[in-house]
Protein backbone atom coordinates (compact mmCIF):
# COMPACT_ATOMS: atom_id res chain seq x y z
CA UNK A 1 21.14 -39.38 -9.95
CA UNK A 2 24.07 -41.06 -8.69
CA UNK A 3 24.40 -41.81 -4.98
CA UNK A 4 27.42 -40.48 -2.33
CA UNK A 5 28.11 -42.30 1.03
CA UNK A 6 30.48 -39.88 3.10
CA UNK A 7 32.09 -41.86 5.30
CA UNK A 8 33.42 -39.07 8.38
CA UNK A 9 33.27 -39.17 12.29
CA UNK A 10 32.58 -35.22 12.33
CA UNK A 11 29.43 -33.71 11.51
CA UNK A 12 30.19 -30.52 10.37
CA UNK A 13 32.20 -32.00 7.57
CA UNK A 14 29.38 -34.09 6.26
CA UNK A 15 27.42 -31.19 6.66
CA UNK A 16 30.10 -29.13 4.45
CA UNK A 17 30.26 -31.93 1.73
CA UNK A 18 26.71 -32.13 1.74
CA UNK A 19 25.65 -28.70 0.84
CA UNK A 20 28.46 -28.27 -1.68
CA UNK A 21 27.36 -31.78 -3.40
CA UNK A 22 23.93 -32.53 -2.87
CA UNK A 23 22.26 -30.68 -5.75
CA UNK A 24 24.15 -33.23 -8.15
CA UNK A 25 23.95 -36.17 -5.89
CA UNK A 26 22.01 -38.70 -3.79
CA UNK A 27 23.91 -38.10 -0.27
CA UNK A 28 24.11 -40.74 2.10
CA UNK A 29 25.89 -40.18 5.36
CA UNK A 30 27.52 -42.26 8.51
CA UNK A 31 29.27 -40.88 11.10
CA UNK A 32 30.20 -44.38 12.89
CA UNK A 33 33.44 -45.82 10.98
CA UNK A 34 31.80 -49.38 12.75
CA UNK A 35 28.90 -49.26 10.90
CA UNK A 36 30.22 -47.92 7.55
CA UNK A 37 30.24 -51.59 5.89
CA UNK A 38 27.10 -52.04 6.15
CA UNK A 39 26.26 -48.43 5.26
CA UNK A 40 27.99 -49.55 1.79
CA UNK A 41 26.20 -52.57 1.16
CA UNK A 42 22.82 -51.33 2.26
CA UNK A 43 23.12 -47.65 0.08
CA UNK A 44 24.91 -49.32 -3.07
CA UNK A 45 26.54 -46.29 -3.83
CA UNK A 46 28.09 -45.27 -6.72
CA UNK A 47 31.06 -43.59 -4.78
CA UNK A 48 32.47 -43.28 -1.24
CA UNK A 49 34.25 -40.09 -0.03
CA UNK A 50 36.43 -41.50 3.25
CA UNK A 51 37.93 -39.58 5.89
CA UNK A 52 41.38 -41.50 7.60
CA UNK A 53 41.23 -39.95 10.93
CA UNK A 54 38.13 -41.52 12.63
CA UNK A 55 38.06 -43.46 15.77
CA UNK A 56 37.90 -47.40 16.04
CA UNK A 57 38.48 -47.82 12.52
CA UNK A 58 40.30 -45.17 10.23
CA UNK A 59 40.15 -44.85 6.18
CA UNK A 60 43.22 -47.06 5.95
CA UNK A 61 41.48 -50.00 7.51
CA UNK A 62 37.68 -49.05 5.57
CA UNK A 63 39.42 -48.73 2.45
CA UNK A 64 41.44 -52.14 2.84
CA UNK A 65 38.50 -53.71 3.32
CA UNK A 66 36.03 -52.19 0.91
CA UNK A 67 38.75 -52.67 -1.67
CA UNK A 68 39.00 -56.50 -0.45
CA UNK A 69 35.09 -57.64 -0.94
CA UNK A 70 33.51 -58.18 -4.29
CA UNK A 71 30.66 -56.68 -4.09
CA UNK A 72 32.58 -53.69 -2.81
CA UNK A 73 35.64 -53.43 -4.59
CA UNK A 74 34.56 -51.62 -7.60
CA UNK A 75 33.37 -48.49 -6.02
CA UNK A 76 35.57 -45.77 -6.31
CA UNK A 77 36.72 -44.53 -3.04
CA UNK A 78 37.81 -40.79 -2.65
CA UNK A 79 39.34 -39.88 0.45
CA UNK A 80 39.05 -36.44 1.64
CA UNK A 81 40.98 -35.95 4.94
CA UNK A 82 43.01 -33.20 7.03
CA UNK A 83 46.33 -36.04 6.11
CA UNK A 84 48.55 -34.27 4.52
CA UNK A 85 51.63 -35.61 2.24
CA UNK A 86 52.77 -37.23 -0.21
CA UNK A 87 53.15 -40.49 1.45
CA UNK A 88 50.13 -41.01 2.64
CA UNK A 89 48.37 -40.16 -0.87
CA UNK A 90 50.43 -42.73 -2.27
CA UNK A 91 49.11 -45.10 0.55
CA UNK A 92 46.01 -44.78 -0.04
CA UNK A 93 46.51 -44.95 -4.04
CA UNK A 94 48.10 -48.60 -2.94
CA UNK A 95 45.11 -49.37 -0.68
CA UNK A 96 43.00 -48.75 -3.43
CA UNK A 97 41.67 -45.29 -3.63
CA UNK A 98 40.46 -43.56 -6.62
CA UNK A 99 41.14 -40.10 -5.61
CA UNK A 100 42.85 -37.91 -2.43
CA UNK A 101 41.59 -34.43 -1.60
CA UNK A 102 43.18 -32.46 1.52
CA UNK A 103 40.72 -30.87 3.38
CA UNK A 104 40.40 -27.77 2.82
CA UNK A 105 38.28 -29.10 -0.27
CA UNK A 106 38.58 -27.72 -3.25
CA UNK A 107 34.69 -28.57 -4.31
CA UNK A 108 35.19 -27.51 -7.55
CA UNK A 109 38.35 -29.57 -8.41
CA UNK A 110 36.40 -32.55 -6.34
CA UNK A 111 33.11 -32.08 -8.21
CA UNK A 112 34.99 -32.32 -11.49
CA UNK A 113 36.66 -35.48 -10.07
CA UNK A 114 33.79 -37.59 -9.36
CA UNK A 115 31.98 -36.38 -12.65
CA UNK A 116 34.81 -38.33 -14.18
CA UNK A 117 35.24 -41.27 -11.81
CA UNK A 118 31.34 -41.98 -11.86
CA UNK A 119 31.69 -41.70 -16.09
CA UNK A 120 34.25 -43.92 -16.06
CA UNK A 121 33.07 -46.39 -13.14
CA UNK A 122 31.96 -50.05 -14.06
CA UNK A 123 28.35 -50.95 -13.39
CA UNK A 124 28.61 -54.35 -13.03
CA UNK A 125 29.30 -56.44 -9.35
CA UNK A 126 28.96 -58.90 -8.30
CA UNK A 127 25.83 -60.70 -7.25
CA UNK A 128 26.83 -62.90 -4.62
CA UNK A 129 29.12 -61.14 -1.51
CA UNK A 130 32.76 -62.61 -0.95
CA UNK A 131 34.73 -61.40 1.27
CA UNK A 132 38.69 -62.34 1.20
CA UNK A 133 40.23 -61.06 4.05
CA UNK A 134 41.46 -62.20 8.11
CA UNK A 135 39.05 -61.42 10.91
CA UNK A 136 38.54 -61.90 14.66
CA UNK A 137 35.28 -64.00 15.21
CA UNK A 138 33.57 -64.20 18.76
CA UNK A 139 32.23 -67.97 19.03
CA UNK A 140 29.71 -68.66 21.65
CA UNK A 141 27.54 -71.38 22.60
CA UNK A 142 27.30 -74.61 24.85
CA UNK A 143 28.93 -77.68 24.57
CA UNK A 144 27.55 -81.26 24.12
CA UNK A 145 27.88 -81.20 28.15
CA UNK A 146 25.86 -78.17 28.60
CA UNK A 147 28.65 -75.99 29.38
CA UNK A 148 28.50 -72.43 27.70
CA UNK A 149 31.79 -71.08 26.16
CA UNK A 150 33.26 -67.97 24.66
CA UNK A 151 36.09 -68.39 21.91
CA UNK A 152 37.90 -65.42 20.09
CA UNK A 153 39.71 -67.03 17.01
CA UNK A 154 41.24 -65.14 13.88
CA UNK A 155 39.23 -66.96 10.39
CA UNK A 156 42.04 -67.75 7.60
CA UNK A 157 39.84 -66.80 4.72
CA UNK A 158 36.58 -65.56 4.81
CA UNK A 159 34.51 -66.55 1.13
């Protein structure tokens, strides 16, 4: 059975995808947009359904990134959001996502989707994790003195 991670700050919409997809998938759920990286690479699922609204970190930014890692980027990512138009769809197409549902679902027409996305998926990633994208790293420690420090720096590349 193939596994879901829903990827949505509000709890009744999990709840809604849940009972319409559960009896053809493996649901995993977060609620916490901070903690939906390592939601992905813990559940190795077979496809992501991403809300853009959330707080802290919205679907643009998740999908961005999931799209940027290896062992990520070949997981088709559906978003399924209240973000209506056609410029945001096309976004998101440009970010990297596989499909874009407006909420209200249509959990026919999205059941039929990821029946063909999951056929069509490729198996294989990547066994090591590389990561190619900027991001703000928190150094601490002490120096050769003894004196503690705290540094916030931006990485170039991160591989």
């Amino acid at each position: 059975m193939h596994k879901l991670l829903i990827i949505d700050d509000e709890a009744p919409m999990r709840r809604l995808l849940r009972i319409n997809l559960e009896d053809r998938y493996n649901i995993v759920e977060t609620g916490d947009p901070e903690l939906a990286l390592e939601a992905v690479l813990q559940s190795k699922p077979n496809a992501i359904l991403l809300d853009l609204r959330m707080p802290n970190y919205s679907g643009f930014e998740l999908c961005r990134t999931l799209k940027s890692i290896t062992a990520t980027q070949l997981i088709p990512i559906i978003i399924v959001t209240g973000e209506a138009g056609a410029g945001t769809k096309l976004f998101c197409e440009e970010l990297g996502a596989t499909a874009y549902f407006e909420k209200p679902v249509d959990f026919e027409a999205l059941r039929d989707r990821l029946a063909k996305v999951l056929e069509a998926a490729l198996p294989e990633r990547r066994s090591e994790v590389r990561i190619s994208l900027r991001v703000m790293v928190n150094l601490r420690g002490e120096s050769a003195h003894g004196k503690s420090f705290e540094e916030l720096c931006p990485t170039e590349n991160i591989s």
